[in-house]
C-alpha atoms as a PDB file:
ATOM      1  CA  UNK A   1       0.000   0.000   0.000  1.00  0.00           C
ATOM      2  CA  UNK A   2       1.447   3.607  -0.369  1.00  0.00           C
ATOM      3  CA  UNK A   3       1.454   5.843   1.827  1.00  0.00           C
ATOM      4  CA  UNK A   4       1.747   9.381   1.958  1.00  0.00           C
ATOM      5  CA  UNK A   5       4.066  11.372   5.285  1.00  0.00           C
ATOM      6  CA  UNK A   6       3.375  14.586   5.238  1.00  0.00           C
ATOM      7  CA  UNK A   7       3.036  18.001   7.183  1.00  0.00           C
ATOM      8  CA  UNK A   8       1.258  21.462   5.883  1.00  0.00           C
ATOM      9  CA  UNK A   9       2.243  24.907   7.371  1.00  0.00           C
ATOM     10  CA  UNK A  10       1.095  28.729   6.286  1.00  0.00           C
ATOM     11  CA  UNK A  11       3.949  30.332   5.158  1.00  0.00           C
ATOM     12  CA  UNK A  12       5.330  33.365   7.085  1.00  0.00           C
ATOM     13  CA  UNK A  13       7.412  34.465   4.511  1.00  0.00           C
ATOM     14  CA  UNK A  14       8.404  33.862   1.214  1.00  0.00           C
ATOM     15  CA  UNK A  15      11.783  32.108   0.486  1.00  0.00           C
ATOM     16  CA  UNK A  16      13.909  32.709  -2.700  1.00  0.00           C
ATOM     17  CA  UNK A  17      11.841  30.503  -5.163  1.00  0.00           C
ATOM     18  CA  UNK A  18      14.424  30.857  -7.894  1.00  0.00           C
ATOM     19  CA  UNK A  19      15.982  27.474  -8.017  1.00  0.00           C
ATOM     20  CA  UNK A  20      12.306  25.713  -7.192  1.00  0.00           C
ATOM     21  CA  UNK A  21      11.035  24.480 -10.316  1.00  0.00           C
ATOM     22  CA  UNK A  22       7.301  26.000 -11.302  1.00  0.00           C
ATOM     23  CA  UNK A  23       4.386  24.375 -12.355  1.00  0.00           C
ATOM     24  CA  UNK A  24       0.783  25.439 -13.003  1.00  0.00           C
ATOM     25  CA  UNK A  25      -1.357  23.439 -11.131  1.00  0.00           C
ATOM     26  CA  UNK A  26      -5.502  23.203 -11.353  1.00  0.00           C
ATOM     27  CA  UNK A  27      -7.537  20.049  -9.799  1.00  0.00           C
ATOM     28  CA  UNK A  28     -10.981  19.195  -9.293  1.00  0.00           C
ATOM     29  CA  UNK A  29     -12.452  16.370  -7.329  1.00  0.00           C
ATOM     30  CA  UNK A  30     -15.118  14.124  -7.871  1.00  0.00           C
ATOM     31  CA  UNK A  31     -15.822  12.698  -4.857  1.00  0.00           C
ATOM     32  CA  UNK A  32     -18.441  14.403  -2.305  1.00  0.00           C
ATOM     33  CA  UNK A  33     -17.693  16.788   0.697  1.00  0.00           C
ATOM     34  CA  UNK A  34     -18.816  14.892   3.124  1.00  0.00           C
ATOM     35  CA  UNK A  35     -16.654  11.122   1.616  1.00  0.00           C
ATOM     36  CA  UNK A  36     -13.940  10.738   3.781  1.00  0.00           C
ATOM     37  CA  UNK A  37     -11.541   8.925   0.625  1.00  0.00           C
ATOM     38  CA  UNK A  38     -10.863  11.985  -2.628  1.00  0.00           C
ATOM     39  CA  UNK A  39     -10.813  11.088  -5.651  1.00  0.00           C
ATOM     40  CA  UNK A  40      -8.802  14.111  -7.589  1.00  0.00           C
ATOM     41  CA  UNK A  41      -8.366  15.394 -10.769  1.00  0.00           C
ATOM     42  CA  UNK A  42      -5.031  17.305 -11.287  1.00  0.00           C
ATOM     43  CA  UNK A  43      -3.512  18.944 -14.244  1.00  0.00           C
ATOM     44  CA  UNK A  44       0.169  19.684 -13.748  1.00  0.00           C
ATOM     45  CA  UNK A  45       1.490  21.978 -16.895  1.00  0.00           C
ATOM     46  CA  UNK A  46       0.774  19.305 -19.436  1.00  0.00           C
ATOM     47  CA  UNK A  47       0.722  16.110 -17.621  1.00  0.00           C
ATOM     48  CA  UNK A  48      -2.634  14.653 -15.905  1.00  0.00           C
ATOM     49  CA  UNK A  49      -2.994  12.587 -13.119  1.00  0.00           C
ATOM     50  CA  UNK A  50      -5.908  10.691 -11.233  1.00  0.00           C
ATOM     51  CA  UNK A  51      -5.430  10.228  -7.420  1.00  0.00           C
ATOM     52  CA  UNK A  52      -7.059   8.547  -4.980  1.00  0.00           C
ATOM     53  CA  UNK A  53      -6.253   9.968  -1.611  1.00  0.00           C
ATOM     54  CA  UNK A  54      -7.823   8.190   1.769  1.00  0.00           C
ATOM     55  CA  UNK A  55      -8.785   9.659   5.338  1.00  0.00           C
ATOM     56  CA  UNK A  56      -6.061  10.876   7.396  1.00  0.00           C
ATOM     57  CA  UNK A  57      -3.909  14.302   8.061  1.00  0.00           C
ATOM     58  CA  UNK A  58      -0.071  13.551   8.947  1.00  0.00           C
ATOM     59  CA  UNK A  59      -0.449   9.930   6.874  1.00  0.00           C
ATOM     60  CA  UNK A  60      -2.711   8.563   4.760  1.00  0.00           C
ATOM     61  CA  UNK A  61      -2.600   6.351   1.512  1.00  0.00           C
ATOM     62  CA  UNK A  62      -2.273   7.937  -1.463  1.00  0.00           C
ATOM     63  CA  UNK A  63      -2.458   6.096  -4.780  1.00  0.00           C
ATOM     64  CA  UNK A  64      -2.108   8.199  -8.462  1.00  0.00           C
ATOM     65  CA  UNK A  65      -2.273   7.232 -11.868  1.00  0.00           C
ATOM     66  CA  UNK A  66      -1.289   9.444 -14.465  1.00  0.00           C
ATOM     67  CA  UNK A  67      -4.110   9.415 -17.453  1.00  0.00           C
ATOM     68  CA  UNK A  68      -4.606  11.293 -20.917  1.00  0.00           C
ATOM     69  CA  UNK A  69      -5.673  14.733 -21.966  1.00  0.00           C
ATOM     70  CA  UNK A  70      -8.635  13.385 -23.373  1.00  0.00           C
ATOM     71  CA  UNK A  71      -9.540  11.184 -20.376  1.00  0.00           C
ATOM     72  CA  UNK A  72      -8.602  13.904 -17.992  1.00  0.00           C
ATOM     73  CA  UNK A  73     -11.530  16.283 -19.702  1.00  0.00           C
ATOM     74  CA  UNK A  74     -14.131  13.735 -20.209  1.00  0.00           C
ATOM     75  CA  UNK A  75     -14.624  13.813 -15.814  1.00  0.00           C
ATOM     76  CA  UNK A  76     -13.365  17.597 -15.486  1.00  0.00           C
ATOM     77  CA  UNK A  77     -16.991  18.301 -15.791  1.00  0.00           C
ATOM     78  CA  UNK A  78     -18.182  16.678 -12.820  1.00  0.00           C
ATOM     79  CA  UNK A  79     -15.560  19.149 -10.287  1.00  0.00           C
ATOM     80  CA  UNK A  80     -17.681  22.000 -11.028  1.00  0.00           C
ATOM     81  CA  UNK A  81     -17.848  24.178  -8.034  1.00  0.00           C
ATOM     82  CA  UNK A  82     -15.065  21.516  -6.612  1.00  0.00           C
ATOM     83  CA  UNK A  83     -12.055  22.812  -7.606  1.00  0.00           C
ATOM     84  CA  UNK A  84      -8.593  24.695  -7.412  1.00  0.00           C
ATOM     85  CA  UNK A  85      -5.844  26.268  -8.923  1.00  0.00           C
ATOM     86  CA  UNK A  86      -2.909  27.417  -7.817  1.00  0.00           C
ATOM     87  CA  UNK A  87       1.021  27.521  -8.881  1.00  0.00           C
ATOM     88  CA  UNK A  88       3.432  25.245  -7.471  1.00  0.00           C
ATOM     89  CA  UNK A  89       7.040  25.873  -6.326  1.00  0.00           C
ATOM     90  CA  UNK A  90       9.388  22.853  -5.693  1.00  0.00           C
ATOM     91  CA  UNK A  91      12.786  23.495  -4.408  1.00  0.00           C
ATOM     92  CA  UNK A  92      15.203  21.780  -2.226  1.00  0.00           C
ATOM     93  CA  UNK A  93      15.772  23.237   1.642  1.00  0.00           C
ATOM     94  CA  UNK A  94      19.014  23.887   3.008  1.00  0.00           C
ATOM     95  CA  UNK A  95      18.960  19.867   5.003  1.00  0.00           C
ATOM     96  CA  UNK A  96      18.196  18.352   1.951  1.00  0.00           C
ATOM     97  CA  UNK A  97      14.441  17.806   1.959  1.00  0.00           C
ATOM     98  CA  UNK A  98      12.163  18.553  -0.509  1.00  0.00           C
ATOM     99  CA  UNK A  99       9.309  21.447  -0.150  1.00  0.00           C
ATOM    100  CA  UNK A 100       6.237  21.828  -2.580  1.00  0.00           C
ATOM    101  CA  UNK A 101       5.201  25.255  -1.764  1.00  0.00           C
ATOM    102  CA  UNK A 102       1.832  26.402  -3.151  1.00  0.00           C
ATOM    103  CA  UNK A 103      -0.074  30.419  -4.043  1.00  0.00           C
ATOM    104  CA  UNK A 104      -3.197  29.252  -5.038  1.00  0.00           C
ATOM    105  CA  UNK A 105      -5.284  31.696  -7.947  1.00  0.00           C
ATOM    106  CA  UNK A 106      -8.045  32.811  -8.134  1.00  0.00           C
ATOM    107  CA  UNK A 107     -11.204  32.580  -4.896  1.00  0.00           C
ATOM    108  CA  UNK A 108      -8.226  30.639  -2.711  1.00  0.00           C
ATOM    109  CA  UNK A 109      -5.525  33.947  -3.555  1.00  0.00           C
ATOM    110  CA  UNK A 110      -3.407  35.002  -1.739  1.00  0.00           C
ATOM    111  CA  UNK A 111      -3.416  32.060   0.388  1.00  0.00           C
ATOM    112  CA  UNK A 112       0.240  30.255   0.895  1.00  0.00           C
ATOM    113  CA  UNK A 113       1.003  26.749   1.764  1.00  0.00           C
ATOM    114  CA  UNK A 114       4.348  24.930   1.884  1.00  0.00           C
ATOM    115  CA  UNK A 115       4.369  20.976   2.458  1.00  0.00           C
ATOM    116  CA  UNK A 116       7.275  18.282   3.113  1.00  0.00           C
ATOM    117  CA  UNK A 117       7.060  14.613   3.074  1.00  0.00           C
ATOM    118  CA  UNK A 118       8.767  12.406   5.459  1.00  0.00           C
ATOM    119  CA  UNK A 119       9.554   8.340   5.136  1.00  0.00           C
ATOM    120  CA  UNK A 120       8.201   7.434   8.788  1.00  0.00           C
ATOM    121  CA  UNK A 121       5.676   8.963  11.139  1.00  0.00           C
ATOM    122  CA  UNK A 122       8.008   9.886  13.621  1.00  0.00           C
ATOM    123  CA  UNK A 123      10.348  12.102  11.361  1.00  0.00           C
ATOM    124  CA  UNK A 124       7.241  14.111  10.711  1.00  0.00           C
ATOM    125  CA  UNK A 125       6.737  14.328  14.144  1.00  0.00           C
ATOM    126  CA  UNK A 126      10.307  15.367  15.120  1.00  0.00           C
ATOM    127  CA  UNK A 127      10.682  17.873  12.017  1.00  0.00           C
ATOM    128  CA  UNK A 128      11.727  21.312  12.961  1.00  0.00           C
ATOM    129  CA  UNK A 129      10.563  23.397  10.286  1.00  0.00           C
ATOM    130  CA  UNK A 130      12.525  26.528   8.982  1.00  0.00           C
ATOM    131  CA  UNK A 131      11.717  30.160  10.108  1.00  0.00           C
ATOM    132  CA  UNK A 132       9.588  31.104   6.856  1.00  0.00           C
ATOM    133  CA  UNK A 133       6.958  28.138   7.196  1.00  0.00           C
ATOM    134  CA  UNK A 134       3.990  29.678   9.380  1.00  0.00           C
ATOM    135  CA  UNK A 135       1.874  27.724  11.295  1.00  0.00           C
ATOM    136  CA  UNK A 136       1.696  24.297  11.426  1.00  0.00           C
ATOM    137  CA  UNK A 137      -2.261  23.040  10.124  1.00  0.00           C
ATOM    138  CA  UNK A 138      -1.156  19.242   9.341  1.00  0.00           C
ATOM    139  CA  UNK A 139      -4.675  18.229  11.278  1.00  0.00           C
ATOM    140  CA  UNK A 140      -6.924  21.373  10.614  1.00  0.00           C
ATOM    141  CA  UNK A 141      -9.176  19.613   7.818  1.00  0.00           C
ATOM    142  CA  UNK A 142     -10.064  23.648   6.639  1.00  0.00           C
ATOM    143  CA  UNK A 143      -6.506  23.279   4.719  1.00  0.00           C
ATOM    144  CA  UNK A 144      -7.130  20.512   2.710  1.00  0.00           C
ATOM    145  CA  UNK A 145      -7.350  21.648  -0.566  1.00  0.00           C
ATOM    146  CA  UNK A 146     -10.700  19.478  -1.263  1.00  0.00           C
ATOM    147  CA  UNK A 147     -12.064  21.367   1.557  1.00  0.00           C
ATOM    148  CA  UNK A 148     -10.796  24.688   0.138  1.00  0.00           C
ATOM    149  CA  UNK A 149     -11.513  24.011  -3.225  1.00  0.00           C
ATOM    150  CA  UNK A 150     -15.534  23.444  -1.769  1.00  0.00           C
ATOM    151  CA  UNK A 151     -15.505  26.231   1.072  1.00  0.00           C
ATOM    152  CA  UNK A 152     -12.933  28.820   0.180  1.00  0.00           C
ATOM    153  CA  UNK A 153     -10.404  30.283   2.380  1.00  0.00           C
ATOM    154  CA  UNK A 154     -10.399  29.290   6.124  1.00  0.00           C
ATOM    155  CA  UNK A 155     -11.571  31.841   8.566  1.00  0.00           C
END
């Protein structure tokens, strides 16, 4: 089964993004609100993916399937009012780990979120972040982008 590590933080402050790579990002997701497993659409520049993604915050499984243009249209119908878009920055941090670091467009703007991935549950836990990641909201639900994508910025 695969599994996903991972913990989301606000960011405080913007870090020099010019060696991150960019990519324009836009998903939808066809599953309901209230369906604890999301089943997501995601367009990344020109490559499309289908991902499953079950309940959980810190770790959760996480399955993905990349699919064609064509496919990826015929079901970007049904994320109507379910969906997001946002730019993606992914860079390297000074200790070596990886950081996806997302401004989301448009309804979700100017909101900021930076995530990093861990191989066990207790390097998540024991992860000191660095000084420009905000607050940590791993386990606030609000910052799932499925939840964002439905109810707009948290409060």
């Amino acid at each position: 089964m695969s599994t996903e590590i991972e913990r989301k933080f606000l960011v405080a402050e913007l870090p020099d993004l010019s060696g991150a790579d960019k990519a324009v990002v836009r998903q939808g997701y066809l599953t309901a609100p209230d369906d604890s497993t999301e089943l997501r659409l995601r367009q990344k520049d020109d490559k499309y993916f289908l991902t499953l993604k079950g309940a959980g915050s810190l770790v959760r499984v996480e399955r993905e399937a990349k699919i064609t243009a064509e496919q990826f249209e015929t079901f970007w119908p049904e994320t109507e009012g379910r969906r997001v878009e946002k730019e993606r920055y992914t860079g390297k941090m000074p200790d070596g780990r990886v950081f996806e670091l997302d401004i989301f467009l448009g309804n979700l703007a100017p909101l900021r979120l930076v995530e990093v991935e861990f191989d066990t549950e207790a390097e998540a836990q024991a992860y000191t972040p660095p000084d420009w990641f905000g607050t940590d909201v791993t386990a606030d639900k609000r910052y799932k982008n499925k939840m964002m994508a439905i109810k707009g910025v948290p409060i």
